[in-house]
C-alpha atoms as a PDB file:
ATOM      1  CA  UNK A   1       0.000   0.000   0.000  1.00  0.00           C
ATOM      2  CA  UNK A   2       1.351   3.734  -0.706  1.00  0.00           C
ATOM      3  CA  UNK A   3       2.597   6.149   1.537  1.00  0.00           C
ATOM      4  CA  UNK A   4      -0.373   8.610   3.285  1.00  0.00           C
ATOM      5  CA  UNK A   5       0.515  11.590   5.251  1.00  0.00           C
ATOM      6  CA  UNK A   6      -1.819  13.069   7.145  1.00  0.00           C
ATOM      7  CA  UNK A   7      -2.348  16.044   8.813  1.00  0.00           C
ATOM      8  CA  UNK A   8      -5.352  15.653  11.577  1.00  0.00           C
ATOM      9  CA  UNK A   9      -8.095  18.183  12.701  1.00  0.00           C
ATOM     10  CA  UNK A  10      -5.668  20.363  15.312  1.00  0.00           C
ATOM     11  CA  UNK A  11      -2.794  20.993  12.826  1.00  0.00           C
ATOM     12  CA  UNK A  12      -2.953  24.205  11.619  1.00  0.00           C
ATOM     13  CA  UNK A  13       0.117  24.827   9.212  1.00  0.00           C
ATOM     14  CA  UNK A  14       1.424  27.386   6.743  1.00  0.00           C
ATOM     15  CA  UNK A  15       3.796  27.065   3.809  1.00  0.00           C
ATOM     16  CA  UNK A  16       4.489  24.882   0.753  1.00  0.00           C
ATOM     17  CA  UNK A  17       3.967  21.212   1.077  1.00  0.00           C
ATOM     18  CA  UNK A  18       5.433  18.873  -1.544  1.00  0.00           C
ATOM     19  CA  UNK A  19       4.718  15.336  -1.939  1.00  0.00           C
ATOM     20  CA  UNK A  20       4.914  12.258  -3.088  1.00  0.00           C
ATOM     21  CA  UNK A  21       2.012   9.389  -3.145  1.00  0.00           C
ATOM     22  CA  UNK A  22      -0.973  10.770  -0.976  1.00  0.00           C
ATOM     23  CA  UNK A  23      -1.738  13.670   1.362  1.00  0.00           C
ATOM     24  CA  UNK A  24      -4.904  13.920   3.778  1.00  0.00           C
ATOM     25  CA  UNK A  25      -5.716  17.301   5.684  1.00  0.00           C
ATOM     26  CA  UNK A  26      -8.435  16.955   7.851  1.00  0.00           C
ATOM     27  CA  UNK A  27      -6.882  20.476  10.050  1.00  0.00           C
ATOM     28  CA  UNK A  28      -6.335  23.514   8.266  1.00  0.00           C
ATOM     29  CA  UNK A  29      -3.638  24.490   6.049  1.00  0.00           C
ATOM     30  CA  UNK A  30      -2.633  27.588   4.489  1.00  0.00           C
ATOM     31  CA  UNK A  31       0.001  27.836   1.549  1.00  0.00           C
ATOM     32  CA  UNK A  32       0.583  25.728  -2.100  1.00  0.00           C
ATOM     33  CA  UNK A  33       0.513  22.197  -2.043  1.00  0.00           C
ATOM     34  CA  UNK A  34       2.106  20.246  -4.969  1.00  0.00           C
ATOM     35  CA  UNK A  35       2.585  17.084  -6.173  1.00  0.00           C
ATOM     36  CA  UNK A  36       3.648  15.238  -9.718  1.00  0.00           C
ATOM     37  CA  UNK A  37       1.840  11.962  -9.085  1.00  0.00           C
ATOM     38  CA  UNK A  38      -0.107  12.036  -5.775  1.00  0.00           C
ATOM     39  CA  UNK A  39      -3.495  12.352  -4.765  1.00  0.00           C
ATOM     40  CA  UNK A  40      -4.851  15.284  -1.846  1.00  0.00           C
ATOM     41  CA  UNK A  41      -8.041  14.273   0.170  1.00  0.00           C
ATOM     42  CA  UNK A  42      -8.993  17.040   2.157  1.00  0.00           C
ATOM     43  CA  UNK A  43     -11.400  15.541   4.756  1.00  0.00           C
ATOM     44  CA  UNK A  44     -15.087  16.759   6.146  1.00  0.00           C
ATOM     45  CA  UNK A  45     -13.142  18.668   8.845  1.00  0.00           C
ATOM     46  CA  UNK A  46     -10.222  20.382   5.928  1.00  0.00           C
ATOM     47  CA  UNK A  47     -10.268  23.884   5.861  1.00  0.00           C
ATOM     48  CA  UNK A  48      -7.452  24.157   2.572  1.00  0.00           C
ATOM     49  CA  UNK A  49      -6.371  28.083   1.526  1.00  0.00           C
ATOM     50  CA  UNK A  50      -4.071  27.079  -1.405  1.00  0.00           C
ATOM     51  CA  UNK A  51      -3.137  26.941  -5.271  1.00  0.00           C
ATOM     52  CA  UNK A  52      -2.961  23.170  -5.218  1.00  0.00           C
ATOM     53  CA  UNK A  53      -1.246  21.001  -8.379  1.00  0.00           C
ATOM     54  CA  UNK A  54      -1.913  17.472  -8.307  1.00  0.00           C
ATOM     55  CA  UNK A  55      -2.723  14.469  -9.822  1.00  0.00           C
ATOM     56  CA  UNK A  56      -5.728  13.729  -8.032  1.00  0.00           C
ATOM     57  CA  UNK A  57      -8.358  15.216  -5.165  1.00  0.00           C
ATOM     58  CA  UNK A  58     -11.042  13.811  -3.284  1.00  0.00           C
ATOM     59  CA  UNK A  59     -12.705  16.986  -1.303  1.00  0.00           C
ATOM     60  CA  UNK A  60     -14.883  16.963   1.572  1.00  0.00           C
ATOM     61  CA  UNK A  61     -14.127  19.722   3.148  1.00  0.00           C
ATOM     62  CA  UNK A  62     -13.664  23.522   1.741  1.00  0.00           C
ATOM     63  CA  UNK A  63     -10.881  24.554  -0.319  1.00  0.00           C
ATOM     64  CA  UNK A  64     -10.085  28.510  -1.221  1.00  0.00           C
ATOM     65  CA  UNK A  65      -7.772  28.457  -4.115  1.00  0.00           C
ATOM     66  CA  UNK A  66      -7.234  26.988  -7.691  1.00  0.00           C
ATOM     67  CA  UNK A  67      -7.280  23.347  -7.826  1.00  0.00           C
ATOM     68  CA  UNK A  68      -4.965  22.157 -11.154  1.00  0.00           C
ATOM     69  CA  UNK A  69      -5.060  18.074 -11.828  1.00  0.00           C
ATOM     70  CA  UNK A  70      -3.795  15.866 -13.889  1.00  0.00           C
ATOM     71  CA  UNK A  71      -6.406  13.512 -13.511  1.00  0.00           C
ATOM     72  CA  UNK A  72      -9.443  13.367 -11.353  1.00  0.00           C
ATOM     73  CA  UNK A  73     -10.926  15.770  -9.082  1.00  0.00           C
ATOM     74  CA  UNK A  74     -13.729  14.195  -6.960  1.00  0.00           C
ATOM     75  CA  UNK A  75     -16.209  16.144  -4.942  1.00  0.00           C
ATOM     76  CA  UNK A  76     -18.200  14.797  -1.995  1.00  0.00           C
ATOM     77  CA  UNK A  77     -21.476  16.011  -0.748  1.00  0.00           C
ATOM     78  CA  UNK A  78     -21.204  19.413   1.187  1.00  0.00           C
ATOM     79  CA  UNK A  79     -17.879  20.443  -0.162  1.00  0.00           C
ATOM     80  CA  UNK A  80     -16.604  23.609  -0.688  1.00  0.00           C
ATOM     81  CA  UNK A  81     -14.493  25.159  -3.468  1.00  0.00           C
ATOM     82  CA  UNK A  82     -13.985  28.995  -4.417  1.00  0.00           C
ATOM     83  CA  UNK A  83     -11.600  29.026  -6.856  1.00  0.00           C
ATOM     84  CA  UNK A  84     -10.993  27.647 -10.151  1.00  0.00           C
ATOM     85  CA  UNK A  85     -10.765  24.013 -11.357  1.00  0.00           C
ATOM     86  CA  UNK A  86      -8.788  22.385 -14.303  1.00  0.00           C
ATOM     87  CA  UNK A  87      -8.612  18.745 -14.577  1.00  0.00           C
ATOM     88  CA  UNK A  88      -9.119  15.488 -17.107  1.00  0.00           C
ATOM     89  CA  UNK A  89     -12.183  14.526 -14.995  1.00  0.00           C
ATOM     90  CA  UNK A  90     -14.637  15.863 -12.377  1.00  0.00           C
ATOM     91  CA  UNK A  91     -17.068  13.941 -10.406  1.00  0.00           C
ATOM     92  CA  UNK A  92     -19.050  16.510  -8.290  1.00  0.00           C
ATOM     93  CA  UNK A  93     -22.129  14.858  -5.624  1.00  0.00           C
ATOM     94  CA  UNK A  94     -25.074  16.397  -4.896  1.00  0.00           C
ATOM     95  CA  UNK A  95     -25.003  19.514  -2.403  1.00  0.00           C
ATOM     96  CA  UNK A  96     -21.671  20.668  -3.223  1.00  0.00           C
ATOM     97  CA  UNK A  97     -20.331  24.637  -3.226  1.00  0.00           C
ATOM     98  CA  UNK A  98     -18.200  25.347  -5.955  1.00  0.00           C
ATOM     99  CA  UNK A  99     -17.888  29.342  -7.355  1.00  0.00           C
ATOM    100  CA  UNK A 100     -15.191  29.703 -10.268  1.00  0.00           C
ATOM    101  CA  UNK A 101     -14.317  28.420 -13.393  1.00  0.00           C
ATOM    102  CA  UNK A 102     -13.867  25.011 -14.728  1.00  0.00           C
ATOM    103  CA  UNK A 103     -11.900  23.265 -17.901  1.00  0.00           C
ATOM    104  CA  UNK A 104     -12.618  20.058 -17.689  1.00  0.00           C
ATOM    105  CA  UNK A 105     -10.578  17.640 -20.306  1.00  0.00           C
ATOM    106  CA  UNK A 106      -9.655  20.737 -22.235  1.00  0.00           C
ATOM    107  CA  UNK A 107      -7.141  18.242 -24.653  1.00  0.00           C
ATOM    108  CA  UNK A 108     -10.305  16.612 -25.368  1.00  0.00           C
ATOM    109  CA  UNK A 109     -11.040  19.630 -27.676  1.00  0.00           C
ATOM    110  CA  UNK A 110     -11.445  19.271 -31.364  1.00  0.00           C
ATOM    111  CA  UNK A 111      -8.837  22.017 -33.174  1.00  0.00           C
ATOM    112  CA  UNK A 112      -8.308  20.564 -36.701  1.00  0.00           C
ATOM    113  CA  UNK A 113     -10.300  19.531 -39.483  1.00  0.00           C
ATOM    114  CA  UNK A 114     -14.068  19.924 -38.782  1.00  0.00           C
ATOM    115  CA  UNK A 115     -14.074  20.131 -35.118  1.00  0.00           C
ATOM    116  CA  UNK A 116     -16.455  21.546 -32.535  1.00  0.00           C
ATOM    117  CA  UNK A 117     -15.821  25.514 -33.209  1.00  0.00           C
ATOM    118  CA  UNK A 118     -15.734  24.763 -37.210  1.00  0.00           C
ATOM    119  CA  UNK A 119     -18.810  23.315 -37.003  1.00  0.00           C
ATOM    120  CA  UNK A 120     -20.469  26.241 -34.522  1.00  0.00           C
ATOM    121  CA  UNK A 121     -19.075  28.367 -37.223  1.00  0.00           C
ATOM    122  CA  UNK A 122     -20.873  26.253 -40.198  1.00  0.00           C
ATOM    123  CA  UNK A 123     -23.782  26.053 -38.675  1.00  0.00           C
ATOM    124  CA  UNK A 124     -24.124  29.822 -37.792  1.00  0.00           C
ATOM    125  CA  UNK A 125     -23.506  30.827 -41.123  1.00  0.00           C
ATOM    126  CA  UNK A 126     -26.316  28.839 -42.215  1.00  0.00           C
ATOM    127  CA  UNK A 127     -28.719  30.354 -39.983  1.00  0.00           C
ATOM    128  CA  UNK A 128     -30.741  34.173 -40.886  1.00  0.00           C
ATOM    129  CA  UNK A 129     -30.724  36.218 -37.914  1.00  0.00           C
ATOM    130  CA  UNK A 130     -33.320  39.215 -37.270  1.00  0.00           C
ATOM    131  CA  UNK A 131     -33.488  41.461 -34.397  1.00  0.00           C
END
């Protein structure tokens, strides 16, 4: 099984924490957080204020900052997130908080040949407007 470090509901730390396989915060931390490979849970109790680069979150608790992932970003019922959001996947429950912007899979987006904005374009140019 990987390596979890875990910071429990009385820590309350400020800085930059880098790491490896998985990090849990259940306390409150203040700061950046980064990671090539890992994945951040912030538990129910997590209060996060950070930019945060990882491969993967599970939230639970509230985060106030831009969450960047390689991967997944998973959202649990009553989270909390005010800041922006980029990952390759996004699984968001019920009952969760989230203000800011989102680019979800944005390789996934069609740029050559007849892709999603050529075909917008094709199909406007088709249409008669009148105000």
């Amino acid at each position: 099984e990987g390596k979890l470090t875990s910071l429990t509901s009385d820590a309350d730390i400020k800085g930059t924490i880098k790491f490896g396989e998985a990090l849990r915060i259940d306390g409150k931390f203040d700061g950046e957080l980064i990671t090539d490979n890992g994945e951040l849970v912030v538990g129910k109790t997590g209060d996060v204020k950070a930019n945060i680069k990882v491969r993967s979150a599970v939230i639970e608790g509230r985060v106030n900052g831009n969450i960047k992932a390689s991967d997944k970003v998973e959202f649990k019922q009553k989270a909390q997130l005010i800041g922006d959001l980029q990952a390759k996947s996004l699984v968001i429950e019920e009952g969760v908080v989230f203000v800011g912007k989102c680019n979800v899979n944005p390789e996934g987006v069609k740029t050559e040949g007849q892709g999603y904005k050529e075909g917008i374009k094709e199909e406007i140019k088709d249409k008669k407007f009148t105000l």
